[in-house]
Protein backbone atom coordinates (compact mmCIF):
# COMPACT_ATOMS: atom_id res chain seq x y z
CA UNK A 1 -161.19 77.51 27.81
CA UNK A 2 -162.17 73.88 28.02
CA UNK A 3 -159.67 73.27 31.45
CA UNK A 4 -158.88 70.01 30.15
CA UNK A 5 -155.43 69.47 28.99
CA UNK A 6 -156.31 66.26 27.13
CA UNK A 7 -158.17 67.88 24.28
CA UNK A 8 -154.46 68.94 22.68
CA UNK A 9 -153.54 65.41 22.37
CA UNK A 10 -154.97 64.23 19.24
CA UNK A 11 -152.79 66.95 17.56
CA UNK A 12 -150.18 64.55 17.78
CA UNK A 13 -151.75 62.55 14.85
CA UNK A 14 -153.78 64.81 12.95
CA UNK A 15 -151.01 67.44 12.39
CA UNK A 16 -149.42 64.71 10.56
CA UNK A 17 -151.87 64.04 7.93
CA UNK A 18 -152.98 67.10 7.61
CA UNK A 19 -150.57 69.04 6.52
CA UNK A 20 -148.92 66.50 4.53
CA UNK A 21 -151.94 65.56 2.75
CA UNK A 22 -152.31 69.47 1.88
CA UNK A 23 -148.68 69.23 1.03
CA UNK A 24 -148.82 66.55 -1.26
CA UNK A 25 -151.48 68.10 -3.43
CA UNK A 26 -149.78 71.50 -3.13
CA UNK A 27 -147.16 70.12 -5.14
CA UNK A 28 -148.73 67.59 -7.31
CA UNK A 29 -146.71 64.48 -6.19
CA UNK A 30 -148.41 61.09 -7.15
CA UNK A 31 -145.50 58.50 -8.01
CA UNK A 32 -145.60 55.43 -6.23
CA UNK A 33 -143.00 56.53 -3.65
CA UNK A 34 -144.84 59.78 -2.67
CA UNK A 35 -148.06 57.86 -2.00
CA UNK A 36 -147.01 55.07 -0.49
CA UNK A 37 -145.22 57.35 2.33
CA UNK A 38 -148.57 59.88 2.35
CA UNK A 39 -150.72 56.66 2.69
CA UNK A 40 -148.54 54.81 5.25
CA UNK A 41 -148.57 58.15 7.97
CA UNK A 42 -152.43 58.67 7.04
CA UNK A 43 -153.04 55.29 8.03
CA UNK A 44 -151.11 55.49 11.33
CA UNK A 45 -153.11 58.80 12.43
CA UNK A 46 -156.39 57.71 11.81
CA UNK A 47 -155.69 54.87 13.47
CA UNK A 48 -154.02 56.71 16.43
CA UNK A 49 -156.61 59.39 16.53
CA UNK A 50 -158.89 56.54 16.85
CA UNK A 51 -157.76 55.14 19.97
CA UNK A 52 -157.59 58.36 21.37
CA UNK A 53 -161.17 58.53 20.82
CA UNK A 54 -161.99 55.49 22.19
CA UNK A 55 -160.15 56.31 25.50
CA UNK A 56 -161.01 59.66 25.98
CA UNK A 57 -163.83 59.66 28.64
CA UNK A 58 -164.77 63.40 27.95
CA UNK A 59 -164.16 66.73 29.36
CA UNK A 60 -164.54 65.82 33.20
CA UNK A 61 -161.52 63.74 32.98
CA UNK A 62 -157.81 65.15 32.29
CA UNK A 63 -154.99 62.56 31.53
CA UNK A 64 -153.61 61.62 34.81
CA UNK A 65 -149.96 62.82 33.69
CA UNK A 66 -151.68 66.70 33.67
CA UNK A 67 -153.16 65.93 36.63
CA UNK A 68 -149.76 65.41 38.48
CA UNK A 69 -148.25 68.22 36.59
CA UNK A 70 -150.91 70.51 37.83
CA UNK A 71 -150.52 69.38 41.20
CA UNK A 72 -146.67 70.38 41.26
CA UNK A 73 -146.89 74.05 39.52
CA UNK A 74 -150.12 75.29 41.21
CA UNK A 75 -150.24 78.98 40.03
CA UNK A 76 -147.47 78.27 37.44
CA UNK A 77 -149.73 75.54 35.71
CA UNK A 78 -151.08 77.37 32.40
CA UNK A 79 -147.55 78.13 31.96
CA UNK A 80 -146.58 74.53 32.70
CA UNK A 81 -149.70 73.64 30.15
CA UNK A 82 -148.58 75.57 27.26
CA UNK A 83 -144.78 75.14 27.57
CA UNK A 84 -144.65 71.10 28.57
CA UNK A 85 -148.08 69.82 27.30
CA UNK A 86 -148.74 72.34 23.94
CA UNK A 87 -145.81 73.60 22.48
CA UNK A 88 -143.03 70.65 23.17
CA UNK A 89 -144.96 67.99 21.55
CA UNK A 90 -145.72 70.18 18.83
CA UNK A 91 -142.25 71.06 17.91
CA UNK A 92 -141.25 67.49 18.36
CA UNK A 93 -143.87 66.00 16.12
CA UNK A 94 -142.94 68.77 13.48
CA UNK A 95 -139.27 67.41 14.13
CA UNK A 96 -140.85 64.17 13.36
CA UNK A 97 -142.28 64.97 10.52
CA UNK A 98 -140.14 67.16 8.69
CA UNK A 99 -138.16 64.36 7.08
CA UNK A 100 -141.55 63.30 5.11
CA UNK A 101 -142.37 67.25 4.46
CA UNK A 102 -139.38 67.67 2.61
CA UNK A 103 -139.22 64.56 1.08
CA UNK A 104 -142.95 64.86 -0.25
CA UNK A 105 -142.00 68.65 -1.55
CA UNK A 106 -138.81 67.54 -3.25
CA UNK A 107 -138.96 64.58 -4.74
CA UNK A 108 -136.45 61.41 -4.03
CA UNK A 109 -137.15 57.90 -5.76
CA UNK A 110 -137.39 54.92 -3.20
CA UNK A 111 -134.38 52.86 -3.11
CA UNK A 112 -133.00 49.94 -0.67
CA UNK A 113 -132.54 52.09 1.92
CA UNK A 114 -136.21 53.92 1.53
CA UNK A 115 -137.93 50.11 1.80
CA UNK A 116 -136.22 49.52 4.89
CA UNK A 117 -137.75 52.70 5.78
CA UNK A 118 -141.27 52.24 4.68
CA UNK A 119 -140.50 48.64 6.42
CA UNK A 120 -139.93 49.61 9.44
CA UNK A 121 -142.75 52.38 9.74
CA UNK A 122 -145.43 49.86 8.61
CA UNK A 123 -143.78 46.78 11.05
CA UNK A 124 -144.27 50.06 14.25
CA UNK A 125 -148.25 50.58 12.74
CA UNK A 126 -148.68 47.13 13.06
CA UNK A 127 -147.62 46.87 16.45
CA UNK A 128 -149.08 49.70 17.66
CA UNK A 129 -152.18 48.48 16.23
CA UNK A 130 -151.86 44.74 17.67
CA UNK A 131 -150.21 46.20 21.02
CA UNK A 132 -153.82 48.80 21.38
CA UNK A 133 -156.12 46.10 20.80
CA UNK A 134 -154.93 43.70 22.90
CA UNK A 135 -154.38 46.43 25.82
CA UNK A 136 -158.39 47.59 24.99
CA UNK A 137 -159.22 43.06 25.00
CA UNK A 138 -157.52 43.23 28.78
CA UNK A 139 -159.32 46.10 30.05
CA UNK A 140 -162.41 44.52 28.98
CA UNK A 141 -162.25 41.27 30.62
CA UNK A 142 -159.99 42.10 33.46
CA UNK A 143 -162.11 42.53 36.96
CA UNK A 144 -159.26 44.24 39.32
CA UNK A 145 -157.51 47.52 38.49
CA UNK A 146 -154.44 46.03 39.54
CA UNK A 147 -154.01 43.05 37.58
CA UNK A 148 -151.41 43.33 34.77
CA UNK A 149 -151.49 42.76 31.54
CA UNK A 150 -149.13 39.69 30.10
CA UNK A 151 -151.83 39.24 26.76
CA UNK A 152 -150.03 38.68 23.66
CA UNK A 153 -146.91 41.27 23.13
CA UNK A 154 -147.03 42.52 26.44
CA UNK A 155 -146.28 39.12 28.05
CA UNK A 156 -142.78 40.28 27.20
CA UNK A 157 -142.63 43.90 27.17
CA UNK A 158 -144.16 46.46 28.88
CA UNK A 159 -144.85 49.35 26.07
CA UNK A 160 -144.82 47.68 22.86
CA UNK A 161 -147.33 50.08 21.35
CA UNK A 162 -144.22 52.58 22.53
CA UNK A 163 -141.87 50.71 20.04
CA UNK A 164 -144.49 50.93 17.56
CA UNK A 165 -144.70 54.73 17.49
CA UNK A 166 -140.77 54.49 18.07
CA UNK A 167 -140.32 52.65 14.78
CA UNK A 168 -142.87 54.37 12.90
CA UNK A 169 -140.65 57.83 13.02
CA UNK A 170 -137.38 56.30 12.81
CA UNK A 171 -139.19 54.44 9.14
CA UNK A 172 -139.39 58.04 8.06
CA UNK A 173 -136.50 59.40 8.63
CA UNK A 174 -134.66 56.77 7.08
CA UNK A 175 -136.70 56.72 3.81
CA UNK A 176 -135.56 60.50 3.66
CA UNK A 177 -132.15 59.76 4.52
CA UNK A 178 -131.67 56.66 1.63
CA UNK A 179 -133.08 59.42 -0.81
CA UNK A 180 -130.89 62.80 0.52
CA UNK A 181 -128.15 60.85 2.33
CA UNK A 182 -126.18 64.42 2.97
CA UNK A 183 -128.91 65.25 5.02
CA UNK A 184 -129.72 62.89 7.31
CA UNK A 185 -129.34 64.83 10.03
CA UNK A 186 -133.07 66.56 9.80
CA UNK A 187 -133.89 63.39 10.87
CA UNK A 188 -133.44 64.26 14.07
CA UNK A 189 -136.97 64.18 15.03
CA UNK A 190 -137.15 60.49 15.04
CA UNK A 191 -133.90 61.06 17.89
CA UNK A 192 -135.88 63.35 19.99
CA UNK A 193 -139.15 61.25 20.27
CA UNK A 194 -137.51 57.95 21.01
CA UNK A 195 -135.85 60.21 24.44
CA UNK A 196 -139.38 61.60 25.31
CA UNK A 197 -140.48 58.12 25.38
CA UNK A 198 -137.14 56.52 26.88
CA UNK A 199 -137.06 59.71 29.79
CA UNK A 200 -140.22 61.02 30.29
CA UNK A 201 -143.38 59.17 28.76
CA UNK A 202 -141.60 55.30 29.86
CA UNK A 203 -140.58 56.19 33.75
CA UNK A 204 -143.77 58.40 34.47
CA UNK A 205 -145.70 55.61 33.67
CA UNK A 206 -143.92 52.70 35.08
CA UNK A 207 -143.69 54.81 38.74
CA UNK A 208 -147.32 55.01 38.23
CA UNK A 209 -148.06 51.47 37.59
CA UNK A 210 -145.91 50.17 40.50
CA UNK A 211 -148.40 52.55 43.17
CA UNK A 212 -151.42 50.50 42.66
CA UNK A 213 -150.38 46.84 40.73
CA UNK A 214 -149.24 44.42 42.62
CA UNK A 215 -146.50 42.42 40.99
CA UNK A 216 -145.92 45.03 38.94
CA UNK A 217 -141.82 45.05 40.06
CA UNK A 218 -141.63 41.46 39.17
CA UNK A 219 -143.60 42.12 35.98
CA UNK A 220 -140.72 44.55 35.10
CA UNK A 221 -137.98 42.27 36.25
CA UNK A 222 -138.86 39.65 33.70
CA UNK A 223 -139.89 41.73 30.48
CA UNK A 224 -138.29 43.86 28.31
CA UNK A 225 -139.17 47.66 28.10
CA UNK A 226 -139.82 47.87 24.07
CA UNK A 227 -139.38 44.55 22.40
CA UNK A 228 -141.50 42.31 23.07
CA UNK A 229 -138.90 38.63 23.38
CA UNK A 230 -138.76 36.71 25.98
CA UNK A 231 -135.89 37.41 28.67
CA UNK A 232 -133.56 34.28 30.45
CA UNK A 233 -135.69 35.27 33.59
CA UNK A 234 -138.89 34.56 31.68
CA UNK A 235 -137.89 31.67 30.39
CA UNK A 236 -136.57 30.73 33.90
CA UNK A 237 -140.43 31.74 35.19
CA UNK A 238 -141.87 28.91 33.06
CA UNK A 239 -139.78 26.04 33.47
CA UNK A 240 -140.41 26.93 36.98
């Protein structure tokens, strides 16, 4: 109705908190290991939802990812639409967040293994949160387009804020696996969304970044995809 693709993509992060919000209430669960998951994943969509807010620069203006997608299907494209850009995200961030559904609905005390989760989620909001602002600091003070951005983490890797989201769902998953270790399998989700980003989300974007930034092959020669350490050839760069 709107012919803007973009307007689906804040479901990513509200579905989230949403429904597990509801959830939680549903079934009365307010021990400290219940909340502190519920409170961790609000955090990280309101957050998220956030910078998709501040990015999104309205209805005249589709992500350029559609765009392309558009392009290449032509008649096929509200199929394309609803298959690629509606329903596969949505089943993969109900994957995602299944692990927290049922662990919210059933009950499981926090252990070892559940801090490490809850470790790990909060370590991928934090660097999704440091990894946004600093992207948001660059755009503001850069003057070319084609500059790239080496400010703080992504001197030494190209999609920290990636990793962050990466580490956020993998968190989950293992605070639901430390409290139903037989079924850590329906963690699964946290499998699938590291490959979107590894196969899909990671090379779209880097073949679109090497069209119009120069240096941008060199950029990728000496940094890291995810983690965001310096590599022997960046090391090399600066003793140079």
């Amino acid at each position: 109705a709107l012919d803007n693709a973009s307007v689906y993509d804040p479901y990513w992060s509200v579905q989230p908190i949403v429904i597990l919000d509801l959830w939680l209430v549903a079934n009365g669960r307010f021990d400290l290991s219940a909340l502190a998951l519920a409170s961790l994943l609000n955090v990280w969509g309101v957050r998220l939802t956030a910078n998709w807010a501040v990015t999104f620069r309205g209805l005249g203006v589709q992500d350029w990812r559609y765009d392309r997608i558009r392009a290449a299907t032509g008649p096929l494209w509200p199929l394309a639409n609803l298959a690629g850009i509606q329903l596969m995200p949505t089943l993969i961030v109900y994957a995602c967040t299944l692990p927290a559904f049922l662990y919210l609905g059933e009950g499981g005390a926090i252990g070892p293994v559940g801090i490490l989760g809850l470790a790990a989620s909060l370590l991928g909001v934090a660097l999704e949160t440091v990894a946004d602002a600093q992207q948001h600091a660059f755009r503001k003070q850069a003057d070319d387009r084609t500059r790239i951005n080496d400010l703080g983490l992504w001197k030494h890797a190209r999609h920290p804020n990636y990793l962050g989201e990466i580490l956020v769902w993998w968190g989950v998953a293992v605070v639901f696996a430390g409290a139903f270790p037989s079924r850590f399998f329906l963690g699964f989700g946290a499998a699938v969304n590291t490959a979107l980003f590894l196969f899909i989300s990671i090379p779209l974007a880097e073949r679109r970044l090497a069209e119009y930034k120069a240096g941008y092959a060199a950029y990728r020669a000496r940094t890291r995809m995810l983690l965001p350490i310096p590599t022997r050839a960046d090391e090399d760069r600066r003793e140079a």
